[in-house]
N, C-alpha and C. Protein backbone atom coordinates (compact mmCIF):
# COMPACT_ATOMS: atom_id res chain seq x y z
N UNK A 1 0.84 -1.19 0.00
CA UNK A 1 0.00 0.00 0.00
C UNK A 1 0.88 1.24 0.00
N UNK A 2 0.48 2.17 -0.65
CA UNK A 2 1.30 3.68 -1.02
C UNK A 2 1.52 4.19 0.66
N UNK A 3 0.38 4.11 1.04
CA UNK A 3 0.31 5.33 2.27
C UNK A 3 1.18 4.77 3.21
N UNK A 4 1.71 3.49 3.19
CA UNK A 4 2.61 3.31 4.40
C UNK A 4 4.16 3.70 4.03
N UNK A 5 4.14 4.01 2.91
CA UNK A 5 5.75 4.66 2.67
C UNK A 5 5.15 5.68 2.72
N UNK A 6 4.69 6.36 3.36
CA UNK A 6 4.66 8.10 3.77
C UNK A 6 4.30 7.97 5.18
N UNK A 7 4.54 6.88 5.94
CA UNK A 7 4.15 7.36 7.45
C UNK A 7 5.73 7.27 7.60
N UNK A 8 5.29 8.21 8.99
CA UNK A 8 6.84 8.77 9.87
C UNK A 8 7.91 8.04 10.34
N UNK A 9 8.78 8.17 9.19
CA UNK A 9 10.10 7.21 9.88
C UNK A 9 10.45 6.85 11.27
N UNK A 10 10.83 5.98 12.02
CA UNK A 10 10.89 5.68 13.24
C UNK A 10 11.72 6.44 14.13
N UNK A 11 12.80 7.20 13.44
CA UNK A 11 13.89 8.43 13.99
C UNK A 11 13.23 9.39 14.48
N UNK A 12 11.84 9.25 14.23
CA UNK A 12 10.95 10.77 14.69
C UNK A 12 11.63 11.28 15.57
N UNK A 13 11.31 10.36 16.84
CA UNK A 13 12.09 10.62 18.52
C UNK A 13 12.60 11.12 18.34
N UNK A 14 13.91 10.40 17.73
CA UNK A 14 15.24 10.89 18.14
C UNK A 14 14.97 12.79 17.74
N UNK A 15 14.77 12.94 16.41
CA UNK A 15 14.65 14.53 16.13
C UNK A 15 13.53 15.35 17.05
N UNK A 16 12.41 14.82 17.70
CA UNK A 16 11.70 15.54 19.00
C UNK A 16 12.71 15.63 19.65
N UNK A 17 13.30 14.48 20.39
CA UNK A 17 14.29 14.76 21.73
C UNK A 17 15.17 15.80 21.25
N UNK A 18 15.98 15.88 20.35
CA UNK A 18 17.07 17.19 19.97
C UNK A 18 16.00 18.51 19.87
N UNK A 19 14.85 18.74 19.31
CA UNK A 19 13.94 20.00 19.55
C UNK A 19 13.80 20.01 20.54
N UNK A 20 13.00 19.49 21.85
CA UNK A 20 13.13 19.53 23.00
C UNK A 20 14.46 20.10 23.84
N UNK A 21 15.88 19.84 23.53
CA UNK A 21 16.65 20.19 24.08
C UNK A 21 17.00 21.55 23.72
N UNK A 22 17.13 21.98 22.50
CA UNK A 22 16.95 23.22 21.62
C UNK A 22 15.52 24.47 22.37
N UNK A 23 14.65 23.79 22.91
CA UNK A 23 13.38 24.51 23.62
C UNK A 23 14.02 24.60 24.38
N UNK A 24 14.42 23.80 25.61
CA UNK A 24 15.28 24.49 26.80
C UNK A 24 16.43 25.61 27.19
N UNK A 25 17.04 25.18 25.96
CA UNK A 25 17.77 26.28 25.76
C UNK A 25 17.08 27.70 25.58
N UNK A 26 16.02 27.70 24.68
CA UNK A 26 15.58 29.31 24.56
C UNK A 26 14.50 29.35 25.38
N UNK A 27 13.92 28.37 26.30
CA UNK A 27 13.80 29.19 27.55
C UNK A 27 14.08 30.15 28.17
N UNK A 28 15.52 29.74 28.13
CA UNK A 28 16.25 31.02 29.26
C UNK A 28 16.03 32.13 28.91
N UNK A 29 16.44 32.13 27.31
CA UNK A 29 16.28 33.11 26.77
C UNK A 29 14.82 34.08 26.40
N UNK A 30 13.90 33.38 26.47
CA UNK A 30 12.62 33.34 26.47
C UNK A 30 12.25 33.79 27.35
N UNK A 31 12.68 33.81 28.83
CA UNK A 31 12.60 33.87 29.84
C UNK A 31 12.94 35.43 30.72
N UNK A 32 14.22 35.37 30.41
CA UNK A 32 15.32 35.80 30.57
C UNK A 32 14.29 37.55 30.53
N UNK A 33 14.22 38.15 29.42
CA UNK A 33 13.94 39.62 28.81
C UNK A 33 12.35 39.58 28.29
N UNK A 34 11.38 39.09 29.53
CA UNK A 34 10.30 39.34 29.06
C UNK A 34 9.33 40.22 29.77
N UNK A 35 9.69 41.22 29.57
CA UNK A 35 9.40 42.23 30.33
C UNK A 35 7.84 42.55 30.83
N UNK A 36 7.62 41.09 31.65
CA UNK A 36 6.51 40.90 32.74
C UNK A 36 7.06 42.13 33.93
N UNK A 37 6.31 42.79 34.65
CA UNK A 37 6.38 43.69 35.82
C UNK A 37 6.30 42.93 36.89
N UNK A 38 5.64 42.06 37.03
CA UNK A 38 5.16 41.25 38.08
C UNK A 38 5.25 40.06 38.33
N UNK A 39 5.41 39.40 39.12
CA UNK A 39 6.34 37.91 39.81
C UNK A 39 4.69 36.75 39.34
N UNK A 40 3.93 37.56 39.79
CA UNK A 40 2.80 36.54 39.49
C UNK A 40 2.09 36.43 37.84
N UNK A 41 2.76 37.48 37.15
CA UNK A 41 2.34 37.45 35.42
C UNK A 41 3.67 36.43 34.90
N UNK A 42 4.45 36.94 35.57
CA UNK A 42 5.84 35.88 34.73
C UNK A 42 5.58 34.17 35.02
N UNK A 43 5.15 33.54 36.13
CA UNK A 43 4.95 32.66 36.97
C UNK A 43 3.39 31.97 35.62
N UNK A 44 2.27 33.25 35.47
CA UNK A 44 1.29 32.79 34.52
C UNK A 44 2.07 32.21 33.06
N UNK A 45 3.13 33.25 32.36
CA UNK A 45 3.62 33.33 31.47
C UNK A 45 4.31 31.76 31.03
N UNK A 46 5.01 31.73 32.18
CA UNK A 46 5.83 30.34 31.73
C UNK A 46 4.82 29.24 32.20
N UNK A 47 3.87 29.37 33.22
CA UNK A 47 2.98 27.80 32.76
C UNK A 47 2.09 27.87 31.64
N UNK A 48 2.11 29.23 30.71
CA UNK A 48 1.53 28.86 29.52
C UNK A 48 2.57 28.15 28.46
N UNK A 49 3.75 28.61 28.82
CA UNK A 49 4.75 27.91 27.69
C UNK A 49 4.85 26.30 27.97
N UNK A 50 4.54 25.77 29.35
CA UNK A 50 4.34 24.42 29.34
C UNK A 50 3.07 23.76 28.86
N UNK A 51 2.24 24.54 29.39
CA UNK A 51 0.99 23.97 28.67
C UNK A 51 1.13 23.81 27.10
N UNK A 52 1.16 24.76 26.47
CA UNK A 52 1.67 24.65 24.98
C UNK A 52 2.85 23.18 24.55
N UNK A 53 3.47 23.59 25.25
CA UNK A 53 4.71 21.89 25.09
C UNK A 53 3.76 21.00 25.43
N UNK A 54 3.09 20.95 26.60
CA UNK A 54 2.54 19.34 26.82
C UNK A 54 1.08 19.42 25.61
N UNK A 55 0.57 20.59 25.14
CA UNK A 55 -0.59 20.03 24.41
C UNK A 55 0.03 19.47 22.94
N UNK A 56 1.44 19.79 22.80
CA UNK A 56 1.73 19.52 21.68
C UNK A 56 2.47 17.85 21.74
N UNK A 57 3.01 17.61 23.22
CA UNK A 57 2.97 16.30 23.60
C UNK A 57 2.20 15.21 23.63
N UNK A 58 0.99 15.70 24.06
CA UNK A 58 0.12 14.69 24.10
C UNK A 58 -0.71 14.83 22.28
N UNK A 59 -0.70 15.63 21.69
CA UNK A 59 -1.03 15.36 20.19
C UNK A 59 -0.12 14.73 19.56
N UNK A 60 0.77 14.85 19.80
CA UNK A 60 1.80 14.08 19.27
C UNK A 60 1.47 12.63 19.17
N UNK A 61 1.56 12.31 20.94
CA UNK A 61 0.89 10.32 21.28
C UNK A 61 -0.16 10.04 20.44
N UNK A 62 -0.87 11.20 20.97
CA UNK A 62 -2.08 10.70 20.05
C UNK A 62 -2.25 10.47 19.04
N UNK A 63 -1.38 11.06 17.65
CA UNK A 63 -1.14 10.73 16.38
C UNK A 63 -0.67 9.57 16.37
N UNK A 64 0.77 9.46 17.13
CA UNK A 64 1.24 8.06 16.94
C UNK A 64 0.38 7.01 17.44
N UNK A 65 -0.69 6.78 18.45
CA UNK A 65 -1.61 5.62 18.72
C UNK A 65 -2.50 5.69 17.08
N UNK A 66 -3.08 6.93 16.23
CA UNK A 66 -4.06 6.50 14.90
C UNK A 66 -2.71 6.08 14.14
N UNK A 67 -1.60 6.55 14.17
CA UNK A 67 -0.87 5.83 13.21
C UNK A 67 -0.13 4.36 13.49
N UNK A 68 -0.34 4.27 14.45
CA UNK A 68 -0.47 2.20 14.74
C UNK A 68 -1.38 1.78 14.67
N UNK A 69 -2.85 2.36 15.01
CA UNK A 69 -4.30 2.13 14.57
C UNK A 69 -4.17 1.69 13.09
N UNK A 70 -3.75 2.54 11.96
CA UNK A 70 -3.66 2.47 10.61
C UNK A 70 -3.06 0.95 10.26
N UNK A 71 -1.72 1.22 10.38
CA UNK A 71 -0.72 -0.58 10.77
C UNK A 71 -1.48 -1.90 10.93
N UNK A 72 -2.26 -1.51 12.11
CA UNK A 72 -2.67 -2.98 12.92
C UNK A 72 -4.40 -2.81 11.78
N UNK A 73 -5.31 -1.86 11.42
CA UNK A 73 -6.11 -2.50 10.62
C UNK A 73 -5.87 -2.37 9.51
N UNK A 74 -4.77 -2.67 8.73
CA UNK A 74 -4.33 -2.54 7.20
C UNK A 74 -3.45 -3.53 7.29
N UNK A 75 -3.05 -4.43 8.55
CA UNK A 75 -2.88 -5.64 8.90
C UNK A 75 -3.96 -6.58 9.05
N UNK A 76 -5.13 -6.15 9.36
CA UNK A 76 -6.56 -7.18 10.03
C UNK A 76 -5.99 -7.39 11.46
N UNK A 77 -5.54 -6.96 11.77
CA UNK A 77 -5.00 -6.74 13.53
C UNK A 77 -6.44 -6.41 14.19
N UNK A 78 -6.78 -6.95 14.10
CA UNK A 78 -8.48 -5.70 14.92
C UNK A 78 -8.29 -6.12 16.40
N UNK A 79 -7.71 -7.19 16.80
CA UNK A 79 -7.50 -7.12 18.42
C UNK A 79 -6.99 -6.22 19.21
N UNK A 80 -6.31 -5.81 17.78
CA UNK A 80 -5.06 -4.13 19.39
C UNK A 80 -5.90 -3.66 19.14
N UNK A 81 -7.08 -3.09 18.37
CA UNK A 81 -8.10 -2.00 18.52
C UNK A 81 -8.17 -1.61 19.47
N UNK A 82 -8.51 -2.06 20.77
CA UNK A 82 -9.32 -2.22 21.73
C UNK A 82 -8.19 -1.36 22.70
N UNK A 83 -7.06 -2.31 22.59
CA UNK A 83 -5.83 -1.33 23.63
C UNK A 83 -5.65 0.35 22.52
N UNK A 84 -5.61 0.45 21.69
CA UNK A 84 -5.31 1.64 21.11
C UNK A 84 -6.35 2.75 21.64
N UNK A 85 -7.28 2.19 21.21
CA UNK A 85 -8.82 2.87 21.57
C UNK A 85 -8.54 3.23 23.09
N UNK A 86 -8.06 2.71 24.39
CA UNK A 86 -8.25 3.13 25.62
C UNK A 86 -6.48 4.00 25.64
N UNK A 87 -5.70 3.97 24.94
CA UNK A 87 -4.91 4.85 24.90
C UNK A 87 -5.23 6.22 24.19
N UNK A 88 -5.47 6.31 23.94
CA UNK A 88 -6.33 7.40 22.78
C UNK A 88 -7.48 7.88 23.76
N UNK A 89 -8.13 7.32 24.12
CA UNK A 89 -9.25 7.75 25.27
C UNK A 89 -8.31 9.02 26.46
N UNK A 90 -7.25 8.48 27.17
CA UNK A 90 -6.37 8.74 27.94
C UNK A 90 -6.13 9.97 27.80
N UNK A 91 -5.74 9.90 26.47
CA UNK A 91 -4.58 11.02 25.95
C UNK A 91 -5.72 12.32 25.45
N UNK A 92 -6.66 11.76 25.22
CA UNK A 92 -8.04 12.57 24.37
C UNK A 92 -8.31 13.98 25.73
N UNK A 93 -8.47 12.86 26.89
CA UNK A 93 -9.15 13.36 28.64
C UNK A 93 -7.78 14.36 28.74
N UNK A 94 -6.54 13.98 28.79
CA UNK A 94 -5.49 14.34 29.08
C UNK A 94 -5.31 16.12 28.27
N UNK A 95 -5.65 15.54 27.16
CA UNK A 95 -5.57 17.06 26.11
C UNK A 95 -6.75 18.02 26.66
N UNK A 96 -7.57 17.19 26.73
CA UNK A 96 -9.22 18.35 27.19
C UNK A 96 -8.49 19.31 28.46
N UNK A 97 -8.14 18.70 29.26
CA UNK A 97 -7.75 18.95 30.66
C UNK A 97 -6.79 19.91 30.14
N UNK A 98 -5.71 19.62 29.74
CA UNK A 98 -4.70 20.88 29.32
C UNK A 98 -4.74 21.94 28.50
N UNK A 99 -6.26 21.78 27.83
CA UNK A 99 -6.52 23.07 27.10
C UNK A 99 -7.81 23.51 27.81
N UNK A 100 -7.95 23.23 28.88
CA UNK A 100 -9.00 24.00 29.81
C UNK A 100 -8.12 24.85 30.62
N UNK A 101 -6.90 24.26 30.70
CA UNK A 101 -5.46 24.99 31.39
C UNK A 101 -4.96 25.83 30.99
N UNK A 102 -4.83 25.91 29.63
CA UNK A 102 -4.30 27.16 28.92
C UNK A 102 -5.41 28.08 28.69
N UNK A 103 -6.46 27.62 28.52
CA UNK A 103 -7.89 28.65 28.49
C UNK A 103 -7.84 29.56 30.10
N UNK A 104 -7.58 29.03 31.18
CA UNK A 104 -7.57 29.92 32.38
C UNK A 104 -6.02 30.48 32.36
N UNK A 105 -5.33 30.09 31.36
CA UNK A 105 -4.21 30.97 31.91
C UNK A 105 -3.73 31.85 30.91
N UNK A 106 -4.26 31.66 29.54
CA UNK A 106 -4.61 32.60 29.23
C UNK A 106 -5.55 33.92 29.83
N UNK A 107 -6.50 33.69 30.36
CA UNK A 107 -7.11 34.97 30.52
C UNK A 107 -7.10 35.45 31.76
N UNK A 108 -5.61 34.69 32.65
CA UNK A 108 -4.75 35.71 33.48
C UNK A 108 -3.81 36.40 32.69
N UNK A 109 -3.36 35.89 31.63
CA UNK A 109 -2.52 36.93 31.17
C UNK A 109 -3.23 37.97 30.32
N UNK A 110 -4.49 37.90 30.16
CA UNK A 110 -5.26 39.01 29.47
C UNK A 110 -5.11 38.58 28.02
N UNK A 111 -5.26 37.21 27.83
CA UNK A 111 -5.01 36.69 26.69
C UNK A 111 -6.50 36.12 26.17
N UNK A 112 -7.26 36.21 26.72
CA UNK A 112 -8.51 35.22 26.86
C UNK A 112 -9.01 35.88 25.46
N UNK A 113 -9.70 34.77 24.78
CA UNK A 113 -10.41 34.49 23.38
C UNK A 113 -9.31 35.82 22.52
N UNK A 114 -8.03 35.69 22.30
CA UNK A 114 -6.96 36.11 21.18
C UNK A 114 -6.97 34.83 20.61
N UNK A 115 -6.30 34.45 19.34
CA UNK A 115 -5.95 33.45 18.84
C UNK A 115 -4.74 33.84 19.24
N UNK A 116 -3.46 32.86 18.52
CA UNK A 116 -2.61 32.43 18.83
C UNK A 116 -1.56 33.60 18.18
N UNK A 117 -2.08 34.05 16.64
CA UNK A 117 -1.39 35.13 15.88
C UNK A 117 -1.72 36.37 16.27
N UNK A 118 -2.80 36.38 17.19
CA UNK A 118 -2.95 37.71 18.31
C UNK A 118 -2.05 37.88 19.61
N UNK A 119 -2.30 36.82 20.14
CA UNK A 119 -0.85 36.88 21.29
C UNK A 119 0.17 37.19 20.52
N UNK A 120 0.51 36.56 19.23
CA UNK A 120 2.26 37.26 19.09
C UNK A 120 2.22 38.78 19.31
N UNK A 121 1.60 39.12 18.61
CA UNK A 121 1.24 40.99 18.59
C UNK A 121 1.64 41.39 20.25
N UNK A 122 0.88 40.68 20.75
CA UNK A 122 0.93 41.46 22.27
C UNK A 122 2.15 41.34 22.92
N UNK A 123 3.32 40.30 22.38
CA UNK A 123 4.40 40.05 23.16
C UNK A 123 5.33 40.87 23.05
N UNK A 124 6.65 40.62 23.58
CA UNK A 124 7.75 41.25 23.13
C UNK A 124 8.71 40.61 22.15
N UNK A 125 9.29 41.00 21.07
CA UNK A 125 9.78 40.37 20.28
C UNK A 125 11.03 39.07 20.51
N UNK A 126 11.48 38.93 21.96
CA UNK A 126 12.00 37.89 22.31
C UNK A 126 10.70 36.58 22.93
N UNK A 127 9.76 37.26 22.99
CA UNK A 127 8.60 36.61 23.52
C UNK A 127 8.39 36.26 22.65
N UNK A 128 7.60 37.21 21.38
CA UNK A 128 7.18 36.15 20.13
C UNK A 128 7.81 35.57 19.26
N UNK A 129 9.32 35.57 18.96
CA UNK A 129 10.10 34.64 18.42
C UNK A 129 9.68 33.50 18.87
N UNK A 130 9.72 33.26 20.26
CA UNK A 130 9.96 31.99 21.00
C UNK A 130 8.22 31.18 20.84
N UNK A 131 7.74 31.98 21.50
CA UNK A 131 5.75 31.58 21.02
C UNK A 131 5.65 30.95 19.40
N UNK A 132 6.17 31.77 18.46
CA UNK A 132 6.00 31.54 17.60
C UNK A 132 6.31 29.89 16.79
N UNK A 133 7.51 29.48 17.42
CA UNK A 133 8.50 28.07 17.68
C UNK A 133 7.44 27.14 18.02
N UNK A 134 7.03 27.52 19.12
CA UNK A 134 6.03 26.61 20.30
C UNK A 134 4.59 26.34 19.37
N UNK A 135 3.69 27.67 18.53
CA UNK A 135 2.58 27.30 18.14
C UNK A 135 2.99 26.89 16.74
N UNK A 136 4.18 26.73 16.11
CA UNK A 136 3.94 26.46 15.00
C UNK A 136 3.69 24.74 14.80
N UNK A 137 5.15 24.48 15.98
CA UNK A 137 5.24 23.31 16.68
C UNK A 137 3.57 22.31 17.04
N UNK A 138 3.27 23.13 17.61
CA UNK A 138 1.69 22.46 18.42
C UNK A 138 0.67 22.36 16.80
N UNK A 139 0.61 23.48 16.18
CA UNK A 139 -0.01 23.44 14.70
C UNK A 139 0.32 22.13 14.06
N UNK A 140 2.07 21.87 14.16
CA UNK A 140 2.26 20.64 13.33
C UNK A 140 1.58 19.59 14.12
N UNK A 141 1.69 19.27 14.96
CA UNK A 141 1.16 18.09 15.70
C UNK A 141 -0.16 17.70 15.40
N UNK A 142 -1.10 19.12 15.34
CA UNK A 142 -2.42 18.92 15.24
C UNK A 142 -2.78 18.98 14.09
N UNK A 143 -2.17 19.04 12.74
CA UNK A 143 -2.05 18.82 11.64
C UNK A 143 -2.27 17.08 10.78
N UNK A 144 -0.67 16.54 11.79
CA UNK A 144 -0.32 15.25 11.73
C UNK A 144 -1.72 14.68 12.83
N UNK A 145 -1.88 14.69 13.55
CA UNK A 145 -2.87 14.03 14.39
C UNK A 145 -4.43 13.83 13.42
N UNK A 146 -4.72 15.21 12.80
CA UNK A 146 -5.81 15.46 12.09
C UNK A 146 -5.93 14.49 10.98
N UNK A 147 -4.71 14.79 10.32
CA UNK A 147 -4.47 13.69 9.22
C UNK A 147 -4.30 11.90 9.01
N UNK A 148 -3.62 11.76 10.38
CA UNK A 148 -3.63 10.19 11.27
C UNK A 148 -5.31 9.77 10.90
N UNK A 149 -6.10 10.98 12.08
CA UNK A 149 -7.50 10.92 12.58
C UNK A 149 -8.11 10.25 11.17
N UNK A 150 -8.02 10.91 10.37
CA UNK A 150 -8.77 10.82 8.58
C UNK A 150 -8.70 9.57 8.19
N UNK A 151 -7.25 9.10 8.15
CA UNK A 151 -6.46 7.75 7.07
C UNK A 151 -7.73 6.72 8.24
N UNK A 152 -7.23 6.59 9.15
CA UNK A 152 -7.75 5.89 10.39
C UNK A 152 -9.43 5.35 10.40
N UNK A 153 -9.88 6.34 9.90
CA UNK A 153 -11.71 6.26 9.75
C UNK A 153 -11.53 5.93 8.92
N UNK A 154 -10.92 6.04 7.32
CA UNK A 154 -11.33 5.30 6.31
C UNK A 154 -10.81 4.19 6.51
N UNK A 155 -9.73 3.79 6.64
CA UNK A 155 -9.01 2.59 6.40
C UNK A 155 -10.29 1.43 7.66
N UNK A 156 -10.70 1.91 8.71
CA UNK A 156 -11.60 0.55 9.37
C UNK A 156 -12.85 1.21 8.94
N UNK A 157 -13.54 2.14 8.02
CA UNK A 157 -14.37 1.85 7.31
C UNK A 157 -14.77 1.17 5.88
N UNK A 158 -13.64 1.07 5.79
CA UNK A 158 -13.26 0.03 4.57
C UNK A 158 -13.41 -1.57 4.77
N UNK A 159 -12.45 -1.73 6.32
CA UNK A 159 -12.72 -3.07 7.12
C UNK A 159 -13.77 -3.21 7.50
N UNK A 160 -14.89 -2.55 7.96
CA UNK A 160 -16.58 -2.53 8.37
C UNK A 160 -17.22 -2.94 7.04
N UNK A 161 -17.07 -2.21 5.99
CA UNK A 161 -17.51 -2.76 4.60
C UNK A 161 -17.32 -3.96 4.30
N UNK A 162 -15.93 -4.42 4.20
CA UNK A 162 -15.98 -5.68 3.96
C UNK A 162 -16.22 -6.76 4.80
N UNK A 163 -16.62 -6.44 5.99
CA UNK A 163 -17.22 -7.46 7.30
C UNK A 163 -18.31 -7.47 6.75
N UNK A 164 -19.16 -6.41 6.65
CA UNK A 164 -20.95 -6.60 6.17
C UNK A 164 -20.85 -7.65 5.16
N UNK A 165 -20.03 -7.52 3.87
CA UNK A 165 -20.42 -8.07 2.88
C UNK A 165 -19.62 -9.50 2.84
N UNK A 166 -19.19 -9.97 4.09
CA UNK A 166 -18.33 -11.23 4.28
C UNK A 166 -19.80 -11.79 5.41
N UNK A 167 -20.49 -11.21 6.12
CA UNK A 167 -21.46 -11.71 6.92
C UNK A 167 -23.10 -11.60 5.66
N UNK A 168 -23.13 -10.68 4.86
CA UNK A 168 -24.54 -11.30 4.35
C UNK A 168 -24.02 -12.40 3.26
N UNK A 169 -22.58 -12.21 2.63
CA UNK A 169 -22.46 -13.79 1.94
C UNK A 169 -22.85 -15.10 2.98
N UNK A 170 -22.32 -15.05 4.05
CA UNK A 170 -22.68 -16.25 4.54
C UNK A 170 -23.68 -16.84 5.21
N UNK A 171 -24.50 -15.64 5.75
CA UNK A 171 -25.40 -15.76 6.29
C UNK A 171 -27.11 -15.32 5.43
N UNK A 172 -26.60 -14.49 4.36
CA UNK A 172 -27.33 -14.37 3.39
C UNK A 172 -28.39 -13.28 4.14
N UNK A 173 -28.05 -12.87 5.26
CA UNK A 173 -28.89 -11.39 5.77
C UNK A 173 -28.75 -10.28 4.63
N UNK A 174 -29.96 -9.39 4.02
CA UNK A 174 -29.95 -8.63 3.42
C UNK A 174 -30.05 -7.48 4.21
N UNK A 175 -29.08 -6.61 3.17
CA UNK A 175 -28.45 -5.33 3.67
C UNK A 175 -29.27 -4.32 2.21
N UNK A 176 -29.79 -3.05 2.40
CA UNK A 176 -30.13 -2.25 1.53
C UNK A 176 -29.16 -1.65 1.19
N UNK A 177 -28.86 -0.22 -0.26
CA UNK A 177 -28.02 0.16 -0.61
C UNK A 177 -26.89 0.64 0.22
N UNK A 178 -27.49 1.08 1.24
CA UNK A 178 -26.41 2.33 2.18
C UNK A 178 -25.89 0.77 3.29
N UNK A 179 -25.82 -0.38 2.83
CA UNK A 179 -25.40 -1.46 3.74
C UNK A 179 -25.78 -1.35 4.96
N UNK A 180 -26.79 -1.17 5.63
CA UNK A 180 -27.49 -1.37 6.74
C UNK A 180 -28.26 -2.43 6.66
N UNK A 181 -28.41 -3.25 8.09
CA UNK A 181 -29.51 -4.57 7.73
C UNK A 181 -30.59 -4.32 7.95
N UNK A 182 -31.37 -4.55 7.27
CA UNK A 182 -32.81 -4.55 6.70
C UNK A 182 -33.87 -5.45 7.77
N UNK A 183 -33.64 -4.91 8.74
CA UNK A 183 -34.37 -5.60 9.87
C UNK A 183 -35.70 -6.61 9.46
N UNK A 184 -36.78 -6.08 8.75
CA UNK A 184 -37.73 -6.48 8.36
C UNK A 184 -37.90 -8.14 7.65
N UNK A 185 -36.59 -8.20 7.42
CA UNK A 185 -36.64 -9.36 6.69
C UNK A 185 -36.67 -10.69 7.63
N UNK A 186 -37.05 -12.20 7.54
CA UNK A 186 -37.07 -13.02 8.83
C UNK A 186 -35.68 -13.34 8.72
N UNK A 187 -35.22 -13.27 7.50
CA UNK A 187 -33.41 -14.26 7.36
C UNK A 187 -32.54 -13.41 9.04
N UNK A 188 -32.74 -12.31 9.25
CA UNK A 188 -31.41 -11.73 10.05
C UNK A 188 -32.11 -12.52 11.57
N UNK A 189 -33.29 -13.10 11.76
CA UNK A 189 -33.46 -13.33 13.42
C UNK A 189 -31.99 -13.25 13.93
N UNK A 190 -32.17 -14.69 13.62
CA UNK A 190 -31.09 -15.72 14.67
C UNK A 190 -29.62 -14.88 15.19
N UNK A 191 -29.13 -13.97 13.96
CA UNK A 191 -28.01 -13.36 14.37
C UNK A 191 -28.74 -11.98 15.34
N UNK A 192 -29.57 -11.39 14.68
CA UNK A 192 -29.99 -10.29 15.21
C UNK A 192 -30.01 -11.08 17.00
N UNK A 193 -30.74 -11.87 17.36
CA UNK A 193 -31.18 -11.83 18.48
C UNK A 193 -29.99 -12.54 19.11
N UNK A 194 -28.82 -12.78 18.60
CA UNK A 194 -27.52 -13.33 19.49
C UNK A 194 -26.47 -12.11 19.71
N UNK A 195 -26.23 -11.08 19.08
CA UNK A 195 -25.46 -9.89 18.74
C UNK A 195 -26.41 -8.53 18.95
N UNK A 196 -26.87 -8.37 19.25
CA UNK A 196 -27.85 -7.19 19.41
C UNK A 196 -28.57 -7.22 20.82
C-alpha cells in the first residue's frame, strides 16, 4: 500500500528529543527579557509555555496511537483496537484537561479568546520569536494528528464494509443500498437476536 511509505520514519524521537533540548535552551532566553512587571504574570507566562509543550505532547501520542491504529487494521489486527482505543481515550481526557489549562491561563494573562497570531502581537519580540516556535510546533502536531484521525476512519471503514459483505455472503442477511440490515426481513433473526 502507497500510504505506508509516507508514514513517519521511526527516527521521529530521536529529532523531538534534539527540539526539546533546543526549547530548553531558549527558555532562558525566552525567559530571561520578558518584560513581565510582576512575579505573578511571569509565573502565569511560563505555565503557559508548558501547557503549549505538553498540548503539543500529548497530540503528538495521540497521532502516533491513529498511526499504529492504521498498521494494525491494514494488517486485520483488529484485536489491538481495543488497547489503542483506551490509549487514545487517555490522551483525548489528558488534552481536554490541558486546554481548559491554557484557556484559564490565558485569561490571566489578558489573553482570553486572542488566537494564537494575536498573542504574538501582544508580546515582546523575544517573547514572540519563541511563542511563535512553540505554536507552530503544536499546529504541526495537530495537523499530523488530524491527518492520522482521517487515514484511520477510512481505512476501518473500509474493514466494516468488507465485514458486512463477508457476513450477508454467509449468512445471506440482506443489507439495503447504504449497507445497513434490513431488519424487516425473517433471514437476520437468529443473528440479530444473538449480537444485538
Amino acid at each position: 500500500m502507497k500510504w505506508i511509505d509516507k508514514m513517519p520514519a521511526a527516527n521521529m524521537e530521536e529529532d523531538r528529543e534534539k527540539k526539546i533540548g533546543t526549547k530548553k535552551s531558549m527558555d532562558s532566553e525566552a525567559n530571561g527579557d520578558n518584560g513581565f512587571a510582576d512575579k505573578n504574570r511571569q509565573v502565569l507566562y511560563e505555565d503557559f509555555l508548558d501547557i503549549i509543550r505538553d498540548l503539543t505532547d500529548v497530540a503528538h501520542k495521540i497521532a502516533q496511537v491513529e498511526e499504529e491504529k492504521i498498521i494494525a487494521v491494514s494488517q486485520k489486527r483488529h484485536e489491538l483496537l481495543e488497547g489503542f482505543m483506551k490509549r487514545e481515550q487517555a490522551d483525548i481526557l489528558k488534552l481536554r484537561g490541558l486546554d481548559q489549562h491554557r484557556i484559564r491561563l490565558a485569561k490571566g494573562l489578558g489573553w482570553d479568546s486572542l488566537t494564537f497570531s494575536q498573542i504574538l502581537e501582544k508580546v515582546n519580540p523575544v517573547q514572540q520569536k519563541y511563542l511563535k516556535l512553540l505554536f507552530f510546533e503544536l499546529e504541526q502536531e495537530l495537523m499530523r494528528l488530524i491527518q492520522s484521525k482521517e487515514l484511520a476512519e477510512r481505512i476501518i471503514n473500509v474493514r466494516i464494509y468488507e465485514l458486512l459483505i463477508t457476513v450477508e455472503r454467509k449468512t445471506g442477511i440482506p443489507y439495503d443500498n447504504t449497507r445497513t440490515v434490513n431488519l424487516d426481513e425473517g433471514l437476520c433473526v437468529n443473528l440479530c437476536d444473538r449480537y444485538i
